[in-house]
Protein backbone atom coordinates (compact mmCIF):
# COMPACT_ATOMS: atom_id res chain seq x y z
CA UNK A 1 -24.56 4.18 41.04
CA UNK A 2 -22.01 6.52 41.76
CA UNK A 3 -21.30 7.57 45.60
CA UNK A 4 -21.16 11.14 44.85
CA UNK A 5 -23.93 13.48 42.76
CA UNK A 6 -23.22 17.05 41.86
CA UNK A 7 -26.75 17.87 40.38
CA UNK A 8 -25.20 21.41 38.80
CA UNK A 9 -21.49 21.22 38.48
CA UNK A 10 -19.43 24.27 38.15
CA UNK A 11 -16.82 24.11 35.54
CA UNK A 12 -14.35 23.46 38.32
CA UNK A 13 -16.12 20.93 39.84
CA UNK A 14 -16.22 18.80 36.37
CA UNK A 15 -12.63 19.75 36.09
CA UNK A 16 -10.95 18.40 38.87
CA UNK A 17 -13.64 15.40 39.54
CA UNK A 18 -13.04 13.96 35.91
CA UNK A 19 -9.00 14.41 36.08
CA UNK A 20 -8.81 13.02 39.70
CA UNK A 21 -10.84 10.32 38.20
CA UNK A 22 -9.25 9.98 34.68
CA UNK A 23 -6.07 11.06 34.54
CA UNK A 24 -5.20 10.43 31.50
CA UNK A 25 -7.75 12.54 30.53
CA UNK A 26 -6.90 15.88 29.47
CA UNK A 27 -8.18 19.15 29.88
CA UNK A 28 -8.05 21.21 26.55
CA UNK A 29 -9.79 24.41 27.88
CA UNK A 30 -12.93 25.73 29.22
CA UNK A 31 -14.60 28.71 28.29
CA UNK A 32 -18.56 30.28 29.06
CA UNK A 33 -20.12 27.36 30.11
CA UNK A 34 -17.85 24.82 28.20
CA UNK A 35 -15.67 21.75 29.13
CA UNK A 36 -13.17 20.57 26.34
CA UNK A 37 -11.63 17.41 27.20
CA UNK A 38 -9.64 14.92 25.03
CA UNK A 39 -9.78 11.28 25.91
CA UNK A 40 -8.53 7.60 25.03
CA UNK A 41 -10.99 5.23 23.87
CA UNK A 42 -9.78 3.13 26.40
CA UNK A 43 -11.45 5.27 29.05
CA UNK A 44 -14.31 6.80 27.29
CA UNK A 45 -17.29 4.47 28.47
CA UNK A 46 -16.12 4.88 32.09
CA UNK A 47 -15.59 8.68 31.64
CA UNK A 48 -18.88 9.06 30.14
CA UNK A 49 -20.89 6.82 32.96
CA UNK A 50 -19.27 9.13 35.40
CA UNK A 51 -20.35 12.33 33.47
CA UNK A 52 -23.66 10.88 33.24
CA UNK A 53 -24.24 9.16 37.27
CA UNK A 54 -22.18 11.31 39.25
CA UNK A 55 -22.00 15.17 37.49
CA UNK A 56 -25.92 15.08 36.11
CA UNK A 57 -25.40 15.63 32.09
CA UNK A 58 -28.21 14.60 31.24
CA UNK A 59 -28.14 14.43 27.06
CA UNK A 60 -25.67 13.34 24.78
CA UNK A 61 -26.63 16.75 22.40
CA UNK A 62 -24.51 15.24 19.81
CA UNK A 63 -22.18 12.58 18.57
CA UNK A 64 -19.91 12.93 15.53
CA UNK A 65 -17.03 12.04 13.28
CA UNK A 66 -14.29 14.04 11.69
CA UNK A 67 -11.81 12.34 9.47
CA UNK A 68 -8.53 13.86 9.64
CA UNK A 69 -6.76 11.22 7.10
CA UNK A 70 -4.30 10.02 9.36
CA UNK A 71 -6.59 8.77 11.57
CA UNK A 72 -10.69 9.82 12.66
CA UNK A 73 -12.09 11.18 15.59
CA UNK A 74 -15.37 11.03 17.77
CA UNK A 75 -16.39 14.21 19.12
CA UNK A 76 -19.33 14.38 21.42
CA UNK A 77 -21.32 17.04 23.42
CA UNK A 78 -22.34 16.60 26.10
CA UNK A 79 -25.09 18.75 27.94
CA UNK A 80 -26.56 19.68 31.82
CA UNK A 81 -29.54 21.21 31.15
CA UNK A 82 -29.31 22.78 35.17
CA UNK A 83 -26.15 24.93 34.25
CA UNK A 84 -26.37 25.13 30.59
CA UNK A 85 -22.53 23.37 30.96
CA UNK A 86 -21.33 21.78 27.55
CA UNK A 87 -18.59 19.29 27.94
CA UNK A 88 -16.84 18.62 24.21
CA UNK A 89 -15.07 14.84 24.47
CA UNK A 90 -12.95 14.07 21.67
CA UNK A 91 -11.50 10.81 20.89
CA UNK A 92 -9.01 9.68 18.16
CA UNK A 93 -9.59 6.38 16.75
CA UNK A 94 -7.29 4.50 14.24
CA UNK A 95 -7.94 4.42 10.66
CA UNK A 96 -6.64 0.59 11.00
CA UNK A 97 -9.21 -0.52 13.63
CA UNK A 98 -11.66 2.66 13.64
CA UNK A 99 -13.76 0.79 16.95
CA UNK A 100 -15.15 2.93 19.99
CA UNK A 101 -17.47 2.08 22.89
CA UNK A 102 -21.19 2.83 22.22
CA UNK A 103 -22.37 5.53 24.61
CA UNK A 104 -26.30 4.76 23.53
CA UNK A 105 -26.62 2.67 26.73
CA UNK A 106 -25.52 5.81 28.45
CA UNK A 107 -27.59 8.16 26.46
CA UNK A 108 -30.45 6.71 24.07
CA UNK A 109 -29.82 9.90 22.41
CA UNK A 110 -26.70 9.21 20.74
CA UNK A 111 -28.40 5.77 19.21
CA UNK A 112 -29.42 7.79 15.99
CA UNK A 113 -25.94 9.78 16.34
CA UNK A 114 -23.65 6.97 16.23
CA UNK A 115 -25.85 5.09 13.27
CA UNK A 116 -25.32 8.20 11.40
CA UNK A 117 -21.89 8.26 12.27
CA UNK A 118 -21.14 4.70 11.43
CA UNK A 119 -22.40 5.07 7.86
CA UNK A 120 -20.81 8.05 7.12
CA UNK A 121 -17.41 7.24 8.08
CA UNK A 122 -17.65 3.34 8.92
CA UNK A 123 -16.71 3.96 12.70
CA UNK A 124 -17.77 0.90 14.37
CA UNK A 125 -19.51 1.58 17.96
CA UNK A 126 -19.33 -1.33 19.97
CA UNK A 127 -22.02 -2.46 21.63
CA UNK A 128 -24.44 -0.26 20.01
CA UNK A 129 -28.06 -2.03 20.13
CA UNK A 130 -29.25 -1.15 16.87
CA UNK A 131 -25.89 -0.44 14.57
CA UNK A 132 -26.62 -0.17 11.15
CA UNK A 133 -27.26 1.98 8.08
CA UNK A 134 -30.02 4.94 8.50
CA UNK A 135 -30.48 6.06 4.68
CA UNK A 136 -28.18 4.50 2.33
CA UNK A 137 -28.44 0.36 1.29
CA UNK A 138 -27.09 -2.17 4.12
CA UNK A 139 -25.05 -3.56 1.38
CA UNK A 140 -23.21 -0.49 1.00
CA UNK A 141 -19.22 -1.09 1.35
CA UNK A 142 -18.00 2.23 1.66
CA UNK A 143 -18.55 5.34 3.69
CA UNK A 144 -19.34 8.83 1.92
CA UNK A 145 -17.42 11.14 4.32
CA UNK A 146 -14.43 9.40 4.55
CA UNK A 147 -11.84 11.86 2.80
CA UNK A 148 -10.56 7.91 1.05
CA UNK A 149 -13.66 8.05 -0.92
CA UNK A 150 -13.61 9.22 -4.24
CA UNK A 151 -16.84 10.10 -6.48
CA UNK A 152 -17.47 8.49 -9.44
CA UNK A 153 -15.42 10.27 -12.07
CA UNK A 154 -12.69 11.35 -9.88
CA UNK A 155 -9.44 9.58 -9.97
């Protein structure tokens, strides 16, 4: 448990508590009730506990993947349902080891999130309880939304 609780954080409050806490997190922007932050993967389950014990968001709203063929990206949402506050995390991960902390511990919320994730683009979320395939087969080697993968008939 964390020593200090804000129960409805201003957007200045989550501002200056997460980079006096994570500085190597960045601040991308804020806007009406919205928190855009950019993290390593390195710090996200720490950044995310905090988030969760000390500033009150209570639901992980969602939890998704973006390829950007270079390398993919986790972008969650994060919500306080006191202030209406959205905080947007996104994380790059490598196309070469595409592995990121599970934050379904955190929030059993983003359990169905980071399955869907996972098939979709084959991001591997470490320490998930559950992690595997939602709708297509478990023997399934590739991942649908991957901008790699090619339909049958393309070339």
């Amino acid at each position: 448990m964390v020593s200090e609780f804000i129960e409805a954080p201003t957007i200045d409050q989550i501002t200056s508590s997460v980079v006096s806490k994570y500085p190597d997190v960045k601040v991308r922007g804020t806007g009406v009730r919205r928190v855009y932050l950019t993290s390593d993967r390195k710090d996200l389950l720490g950044l995310c506990t905090y988030i969760h014990d000390a500033l009150n968001f209570e639901q992980a709203s969602s939890v998704c993947g973006v390829d950007w063929v270079d390398h993919m990206q986790v972008v969650y949402h994060l919500s306080n349902y006191y202030t209406g506050i959205m905080i947007e995390i996104t994380v790059d991960v490598p196309n070469d080891d595409p592995k990121i902390d599970s934050v379904a511990l955190i929030w059993e919320g983003a359990d169905w999130h980071e399955r869907e994730t996972y098939e979709l683009f084959g991001i591997i979320f470490e320490g998930h309880p559950n992690l595997k395939r939602l709708l297509t087969p478990q023997n399934y080697e590739f991942f649908p939304f991957r901008k790699s993968y090619k339909l049958r008939g393309q070339e």
